[in-house]
N, C-alpha and C. Protein backbone atom coordinates (compact mmCIF):
# COMPACT_ATOMS: atom_id res chain seq x y z
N UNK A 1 4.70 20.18 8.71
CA UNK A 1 4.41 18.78 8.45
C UNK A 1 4.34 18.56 6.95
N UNK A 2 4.91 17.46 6.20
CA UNK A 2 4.91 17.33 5.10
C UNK A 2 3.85 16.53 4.71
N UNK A 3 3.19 16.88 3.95
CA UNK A 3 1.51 15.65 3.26
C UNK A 3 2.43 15.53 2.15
N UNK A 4 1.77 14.38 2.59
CA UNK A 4 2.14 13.32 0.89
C UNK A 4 1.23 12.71 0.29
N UNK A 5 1.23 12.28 -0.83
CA UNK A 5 0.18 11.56 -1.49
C UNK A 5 0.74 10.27 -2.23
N UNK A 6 -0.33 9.61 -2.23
CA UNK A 6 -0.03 8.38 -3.15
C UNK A 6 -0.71 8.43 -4.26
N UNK A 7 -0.44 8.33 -6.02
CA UNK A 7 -0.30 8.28 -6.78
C UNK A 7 -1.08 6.91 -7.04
N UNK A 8 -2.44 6.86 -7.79
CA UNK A 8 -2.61 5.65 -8.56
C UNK A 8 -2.69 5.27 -10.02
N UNK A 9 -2.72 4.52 -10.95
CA UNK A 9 -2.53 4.30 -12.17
C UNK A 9 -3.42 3.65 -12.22
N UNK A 10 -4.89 3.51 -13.30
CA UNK A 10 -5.41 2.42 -13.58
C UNK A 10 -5.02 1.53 -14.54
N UNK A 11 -5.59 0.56 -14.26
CA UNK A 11 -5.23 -0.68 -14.92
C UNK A 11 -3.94 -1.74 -15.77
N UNK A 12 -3.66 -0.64 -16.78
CA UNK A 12 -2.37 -1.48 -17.74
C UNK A 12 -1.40 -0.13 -17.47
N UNK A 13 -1.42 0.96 -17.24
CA UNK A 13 -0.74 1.92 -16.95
C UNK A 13 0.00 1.55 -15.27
N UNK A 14 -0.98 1.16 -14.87
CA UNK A 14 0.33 0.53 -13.51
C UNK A 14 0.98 -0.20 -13.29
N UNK A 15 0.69 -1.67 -14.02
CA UNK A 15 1.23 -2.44 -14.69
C UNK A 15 2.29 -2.35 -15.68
N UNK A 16 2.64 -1.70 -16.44
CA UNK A 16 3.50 -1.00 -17.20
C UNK A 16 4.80 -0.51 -16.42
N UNK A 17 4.41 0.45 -15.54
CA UNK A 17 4.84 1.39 -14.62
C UNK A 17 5.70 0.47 -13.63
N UNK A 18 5.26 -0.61 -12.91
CA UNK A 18 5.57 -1.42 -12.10
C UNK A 18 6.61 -2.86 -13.21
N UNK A 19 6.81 -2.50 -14.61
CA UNK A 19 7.71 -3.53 -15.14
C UNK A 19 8.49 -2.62 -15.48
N UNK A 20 8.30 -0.98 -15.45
CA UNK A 20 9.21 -0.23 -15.90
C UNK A 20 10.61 -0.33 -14.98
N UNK A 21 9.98 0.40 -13.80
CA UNK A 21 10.87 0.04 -12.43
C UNK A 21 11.10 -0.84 -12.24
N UNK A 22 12.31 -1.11 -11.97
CA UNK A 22 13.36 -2.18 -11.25
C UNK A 22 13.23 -1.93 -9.98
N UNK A 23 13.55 -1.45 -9.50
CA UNK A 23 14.17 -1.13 -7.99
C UNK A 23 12.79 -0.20 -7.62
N UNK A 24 12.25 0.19 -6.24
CA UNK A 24 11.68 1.06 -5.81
C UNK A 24 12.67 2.36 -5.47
N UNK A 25 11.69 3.50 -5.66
CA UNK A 25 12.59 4.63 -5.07
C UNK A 25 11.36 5.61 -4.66
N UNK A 26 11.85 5.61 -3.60
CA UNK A 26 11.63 6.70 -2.37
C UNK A 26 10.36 8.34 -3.48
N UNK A 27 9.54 8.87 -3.04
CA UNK A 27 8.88 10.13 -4.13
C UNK A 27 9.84 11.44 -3.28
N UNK A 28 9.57 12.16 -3.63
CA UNK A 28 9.91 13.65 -3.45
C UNK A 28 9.54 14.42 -2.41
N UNK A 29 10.14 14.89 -1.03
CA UNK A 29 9.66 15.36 -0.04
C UNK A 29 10.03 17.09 -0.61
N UNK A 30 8.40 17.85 -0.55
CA UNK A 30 8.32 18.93 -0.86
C UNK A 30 8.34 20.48 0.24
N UNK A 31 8.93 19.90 1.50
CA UNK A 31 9.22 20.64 2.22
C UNK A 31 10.63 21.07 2.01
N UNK A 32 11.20 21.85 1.12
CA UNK A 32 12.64 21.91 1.10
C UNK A 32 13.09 22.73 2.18
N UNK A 33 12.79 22.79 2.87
CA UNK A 33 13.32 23.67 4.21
C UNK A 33 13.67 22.94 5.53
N UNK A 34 13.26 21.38 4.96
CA UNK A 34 12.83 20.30 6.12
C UNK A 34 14.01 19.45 6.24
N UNK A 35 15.11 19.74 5.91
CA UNK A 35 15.61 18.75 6.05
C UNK A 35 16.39 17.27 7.04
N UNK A 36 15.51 17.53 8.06
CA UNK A 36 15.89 16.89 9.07
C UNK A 36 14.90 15.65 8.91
N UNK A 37 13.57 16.20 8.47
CA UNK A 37 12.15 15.47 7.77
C UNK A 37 12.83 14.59 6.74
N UNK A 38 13.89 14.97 5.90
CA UNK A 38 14.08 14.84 4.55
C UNK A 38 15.35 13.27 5.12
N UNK A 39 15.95 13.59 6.04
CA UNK A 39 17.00 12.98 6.22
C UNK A 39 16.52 11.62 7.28
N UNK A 40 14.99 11.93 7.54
CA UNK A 40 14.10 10.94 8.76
C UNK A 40 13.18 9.87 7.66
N UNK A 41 12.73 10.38 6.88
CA UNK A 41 11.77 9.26 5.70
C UNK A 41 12.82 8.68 4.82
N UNK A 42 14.33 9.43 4.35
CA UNK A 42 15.26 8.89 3.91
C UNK A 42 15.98 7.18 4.48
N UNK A 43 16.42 7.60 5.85
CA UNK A 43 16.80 6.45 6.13
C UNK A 43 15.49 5.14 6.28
N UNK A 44 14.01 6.15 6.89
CA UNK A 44 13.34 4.62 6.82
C UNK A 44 13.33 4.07 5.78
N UNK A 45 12.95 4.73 4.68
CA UNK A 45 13.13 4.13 2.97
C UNK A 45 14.26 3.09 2.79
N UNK A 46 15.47 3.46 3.21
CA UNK A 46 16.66 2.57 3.26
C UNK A 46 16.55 1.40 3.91
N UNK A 47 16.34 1.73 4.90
CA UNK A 47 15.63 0.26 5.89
C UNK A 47 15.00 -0.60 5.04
N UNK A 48 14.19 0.02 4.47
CA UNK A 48 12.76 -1.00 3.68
C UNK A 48 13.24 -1.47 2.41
N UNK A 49 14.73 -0.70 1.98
CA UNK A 49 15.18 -1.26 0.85
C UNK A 49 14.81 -0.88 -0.71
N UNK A 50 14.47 0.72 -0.16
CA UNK A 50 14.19 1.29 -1.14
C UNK A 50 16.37 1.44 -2.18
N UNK A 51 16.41 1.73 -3.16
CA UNK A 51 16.89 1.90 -3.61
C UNK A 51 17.35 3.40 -4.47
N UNK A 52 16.22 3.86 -4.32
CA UNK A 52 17.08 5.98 -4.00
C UNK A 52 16.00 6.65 -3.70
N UNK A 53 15.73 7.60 -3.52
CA UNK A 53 15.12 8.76 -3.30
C UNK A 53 15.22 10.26 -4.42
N UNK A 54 14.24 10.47 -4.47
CA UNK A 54 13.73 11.64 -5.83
C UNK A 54 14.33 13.47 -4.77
N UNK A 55 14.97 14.03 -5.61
CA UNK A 55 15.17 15.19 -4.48
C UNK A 55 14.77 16.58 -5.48
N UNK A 56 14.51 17.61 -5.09
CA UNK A 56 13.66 18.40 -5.84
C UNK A 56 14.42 19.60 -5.44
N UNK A 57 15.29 19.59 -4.44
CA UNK A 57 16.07 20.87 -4.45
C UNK A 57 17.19 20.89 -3.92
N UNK A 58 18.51 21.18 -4.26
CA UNK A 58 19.99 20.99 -3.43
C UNK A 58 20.18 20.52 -2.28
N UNK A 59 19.63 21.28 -1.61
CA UNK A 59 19.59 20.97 -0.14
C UNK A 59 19.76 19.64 0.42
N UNK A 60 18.62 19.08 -0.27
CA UNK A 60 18.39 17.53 0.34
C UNK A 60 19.46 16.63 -0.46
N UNK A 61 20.07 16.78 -1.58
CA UNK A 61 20.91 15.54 -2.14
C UNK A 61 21.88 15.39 -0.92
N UNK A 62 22.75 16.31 -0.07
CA UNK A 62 23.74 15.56 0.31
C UNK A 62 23.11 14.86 1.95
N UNK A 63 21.72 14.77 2.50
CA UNK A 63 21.01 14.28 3.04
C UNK A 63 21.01 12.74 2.61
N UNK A 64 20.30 12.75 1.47
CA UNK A 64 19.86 11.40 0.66
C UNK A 64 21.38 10.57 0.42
N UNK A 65 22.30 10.89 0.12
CA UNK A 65 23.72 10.71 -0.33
C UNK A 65 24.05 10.01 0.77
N UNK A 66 24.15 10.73 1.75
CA UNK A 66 24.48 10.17 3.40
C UNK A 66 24.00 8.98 3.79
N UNK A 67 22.10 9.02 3.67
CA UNK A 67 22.01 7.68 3.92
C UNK A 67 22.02 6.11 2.90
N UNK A 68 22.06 6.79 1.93
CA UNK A 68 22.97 5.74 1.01
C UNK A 68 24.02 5.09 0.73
N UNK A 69 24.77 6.42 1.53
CA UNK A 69 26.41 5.56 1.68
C UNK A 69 26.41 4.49 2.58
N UNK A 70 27.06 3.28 1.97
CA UNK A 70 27.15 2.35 3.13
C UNK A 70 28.64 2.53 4.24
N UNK A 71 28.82 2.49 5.25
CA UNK A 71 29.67 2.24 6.02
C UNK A 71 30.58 0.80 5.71
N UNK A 72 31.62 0.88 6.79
CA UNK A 72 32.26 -0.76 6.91
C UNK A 72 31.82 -1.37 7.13
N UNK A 73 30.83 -1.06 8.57
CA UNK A 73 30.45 -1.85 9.25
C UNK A 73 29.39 -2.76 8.69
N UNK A 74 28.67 -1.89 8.10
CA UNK A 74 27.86 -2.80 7.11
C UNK A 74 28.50 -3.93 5.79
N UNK A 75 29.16 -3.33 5.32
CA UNK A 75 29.69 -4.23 4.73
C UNK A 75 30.28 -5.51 4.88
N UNK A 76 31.30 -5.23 6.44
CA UNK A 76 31.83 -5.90 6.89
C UNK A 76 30.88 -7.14 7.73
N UNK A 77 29.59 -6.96 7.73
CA UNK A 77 28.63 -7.56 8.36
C UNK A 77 28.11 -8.71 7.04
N UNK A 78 27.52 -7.69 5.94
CA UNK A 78 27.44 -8.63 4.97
C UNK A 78 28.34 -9.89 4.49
N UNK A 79 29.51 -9.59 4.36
CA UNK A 79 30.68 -10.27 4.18
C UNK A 79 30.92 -11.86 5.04
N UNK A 80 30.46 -11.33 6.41
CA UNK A 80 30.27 -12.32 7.36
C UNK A 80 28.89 -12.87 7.42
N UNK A 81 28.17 -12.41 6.78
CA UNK A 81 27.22 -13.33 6.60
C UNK A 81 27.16 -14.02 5.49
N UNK A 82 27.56 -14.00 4.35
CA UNK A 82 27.69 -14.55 3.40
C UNK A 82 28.91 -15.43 3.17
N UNK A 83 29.94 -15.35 4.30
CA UNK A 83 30.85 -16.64 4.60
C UNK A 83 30.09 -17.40 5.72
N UNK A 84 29.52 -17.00 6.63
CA UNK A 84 28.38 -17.99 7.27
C UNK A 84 27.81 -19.23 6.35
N UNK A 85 26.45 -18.04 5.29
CA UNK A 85 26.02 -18.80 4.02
C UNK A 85 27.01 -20.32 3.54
N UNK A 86 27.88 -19.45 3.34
CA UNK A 86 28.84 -20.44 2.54
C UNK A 86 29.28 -21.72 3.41
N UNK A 87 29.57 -21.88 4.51
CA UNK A 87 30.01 -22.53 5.29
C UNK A 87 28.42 -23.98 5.78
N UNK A 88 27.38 -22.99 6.24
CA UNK A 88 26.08 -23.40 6.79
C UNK A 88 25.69 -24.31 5.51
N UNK A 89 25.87 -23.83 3.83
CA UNK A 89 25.63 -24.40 2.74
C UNK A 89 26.66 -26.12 3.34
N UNK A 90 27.56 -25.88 3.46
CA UNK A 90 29.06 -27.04 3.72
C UNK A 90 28.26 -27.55 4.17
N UNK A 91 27.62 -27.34 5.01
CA UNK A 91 26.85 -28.53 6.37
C UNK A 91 25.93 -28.94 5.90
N UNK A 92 24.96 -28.11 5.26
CA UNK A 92 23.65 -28.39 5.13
C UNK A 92 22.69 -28.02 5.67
N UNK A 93 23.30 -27.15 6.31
CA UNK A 93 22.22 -26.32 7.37
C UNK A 93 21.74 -24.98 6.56
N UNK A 94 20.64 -24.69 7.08
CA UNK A 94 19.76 -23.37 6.17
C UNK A 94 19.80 -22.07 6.93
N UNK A 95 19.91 -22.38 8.47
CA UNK A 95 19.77 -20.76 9.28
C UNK A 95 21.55 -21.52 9.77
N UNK A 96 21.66 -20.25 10.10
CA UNK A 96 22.96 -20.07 11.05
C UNK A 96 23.03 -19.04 11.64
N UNK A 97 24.37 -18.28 12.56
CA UNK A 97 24.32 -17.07 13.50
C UNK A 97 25.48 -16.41 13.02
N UNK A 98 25.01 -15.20 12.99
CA UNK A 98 26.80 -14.60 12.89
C UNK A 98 26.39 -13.26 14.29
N UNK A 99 27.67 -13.20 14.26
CA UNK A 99 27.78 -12.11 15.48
C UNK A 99 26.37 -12.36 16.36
N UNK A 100 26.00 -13.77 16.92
CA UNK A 100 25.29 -14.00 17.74
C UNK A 100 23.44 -13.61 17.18
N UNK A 101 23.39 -13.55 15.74
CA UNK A 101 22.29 -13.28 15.45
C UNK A 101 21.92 -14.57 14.53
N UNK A 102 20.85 -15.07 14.54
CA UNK A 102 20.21 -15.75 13.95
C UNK A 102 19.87 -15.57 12.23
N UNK A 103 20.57 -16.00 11.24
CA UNK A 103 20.54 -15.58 10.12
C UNK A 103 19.61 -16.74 8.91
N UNK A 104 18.58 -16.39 7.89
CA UNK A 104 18.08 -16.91 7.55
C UNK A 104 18.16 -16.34 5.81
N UNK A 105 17.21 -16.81 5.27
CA UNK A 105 16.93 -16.20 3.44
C UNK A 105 16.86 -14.71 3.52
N UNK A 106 15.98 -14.04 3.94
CA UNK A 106 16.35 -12.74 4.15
C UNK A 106 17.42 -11.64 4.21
N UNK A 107 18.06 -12.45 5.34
CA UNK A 107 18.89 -11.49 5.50
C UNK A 107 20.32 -12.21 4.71
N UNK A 108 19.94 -13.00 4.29
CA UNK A 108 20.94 -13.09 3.45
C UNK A 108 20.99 -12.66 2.51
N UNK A 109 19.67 -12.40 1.42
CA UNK A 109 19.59 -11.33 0.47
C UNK A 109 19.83 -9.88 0.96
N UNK A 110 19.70 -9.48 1.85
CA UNK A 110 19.86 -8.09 2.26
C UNK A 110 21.46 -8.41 2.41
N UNK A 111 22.23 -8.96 2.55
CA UNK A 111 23.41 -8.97 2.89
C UNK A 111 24.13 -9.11 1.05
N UNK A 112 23.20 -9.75 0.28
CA UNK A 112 24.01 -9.57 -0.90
C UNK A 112 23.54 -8.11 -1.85
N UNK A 113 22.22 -7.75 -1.26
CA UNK A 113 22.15 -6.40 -1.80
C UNK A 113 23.26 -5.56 -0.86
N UNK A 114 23.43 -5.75 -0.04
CA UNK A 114 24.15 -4.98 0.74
C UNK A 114 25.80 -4.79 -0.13
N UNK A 115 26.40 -5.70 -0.61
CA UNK A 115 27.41 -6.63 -1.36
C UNK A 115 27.35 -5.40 -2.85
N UNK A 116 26.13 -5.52 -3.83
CA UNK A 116 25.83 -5.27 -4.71
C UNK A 116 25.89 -3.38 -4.41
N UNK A 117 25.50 -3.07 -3.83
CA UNK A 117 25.66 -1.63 -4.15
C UNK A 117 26.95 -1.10 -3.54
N UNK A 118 27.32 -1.95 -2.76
CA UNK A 118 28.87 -1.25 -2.70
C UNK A 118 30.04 -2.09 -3.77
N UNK A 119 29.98 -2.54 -4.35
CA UNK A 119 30.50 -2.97 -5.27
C UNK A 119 30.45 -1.80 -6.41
N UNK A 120 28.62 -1.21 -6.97
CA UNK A 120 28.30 -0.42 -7.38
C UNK A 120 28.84 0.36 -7.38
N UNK A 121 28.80 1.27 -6.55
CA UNK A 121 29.91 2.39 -5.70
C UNK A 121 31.33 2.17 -5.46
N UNK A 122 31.81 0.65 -5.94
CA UNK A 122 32.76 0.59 -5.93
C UNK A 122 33.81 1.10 -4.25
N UNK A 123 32.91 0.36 -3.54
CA UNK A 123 33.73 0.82 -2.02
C UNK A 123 34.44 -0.23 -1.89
N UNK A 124 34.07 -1.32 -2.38
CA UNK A 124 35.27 -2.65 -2.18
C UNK A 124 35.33 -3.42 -3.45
C-alpha cells in the first residue's frame, strides 16, 4: 500500500507556491515496484485534470505517458463539442447535446483543454 502525505506551507510560502504553479501536477508515488498503483492514481489525476505527474523512477514514465496520451476519440469528442458550442452560440442557447449528452461551461472547457494539449503534442 502506498502512504502518501500532504505537504503544507505556511502562510506567504503557499501563496507563492500556488502563483508559482500554473497547472496542478499529480506528487510522486514511492512504491516503484507498484506500477499498476502507479498507472491507477495516474489516470484518476487525469480525470480531475491534473496536468502531469512527478515520476521518481523509469519504470513509471511510460505508465504516466500512457495516460496522458490523448486518443481520437477524445479528441474527436472535443471537436464536436466545440462545433456544438459554436452553433448553440448561433442560437443563443447556452447548454446543448452532442452524442446525446447534455453539454454545458464545463465541459466545454474540458473539451478546449482537451483541444490545447493535443495541439501541444501536436496530434492534430
Amino acid at each position: 500500500m502506498v502512504q502518501r502525505s500532504v505537504q503544507y506551507w505556511p502562510g506567504d510560502d503557499r501563496e507563492m507556491l500556488e502563483k508559482t504553479i500554473e497547472t496542478p501536477a499529480e506528487t510522486v508515488d514511492s512504491d516503484i515496484e507498484d506500477v499498476e498503483e502507479v498507472r491507477a492514481q495516474t489516470g484518476t489525476v487525469v480525470d480531475f485534470g491534473f496536468d502531469g505527474k512527478f515520476a521518481i523512477h523509469p519504470d513509471q514514465i511510460p505508465v504516466s505517458n500512457e495516460a496522458y496520451t490523448l486518443d481520437s476519440d477524445e479528441i474527436d469528442w472535443a471537436e464536436r463539442v466545440l462545433e456544438g458550442k459554436r452553433k448553440a452560440d448561433e442560437e443563443g442557447s447556452g447548454v446543448f447535446t452532442v452524442d446525446g449528452q447534455m453539454i454545458d461551461s464545463p465541459l466545454v472547457e474540458r473539451a478546449n483543454t482537451i483541444l490545447d494539449r493535443a495541439a501541444a503534442a501536436v496530434i492534430r
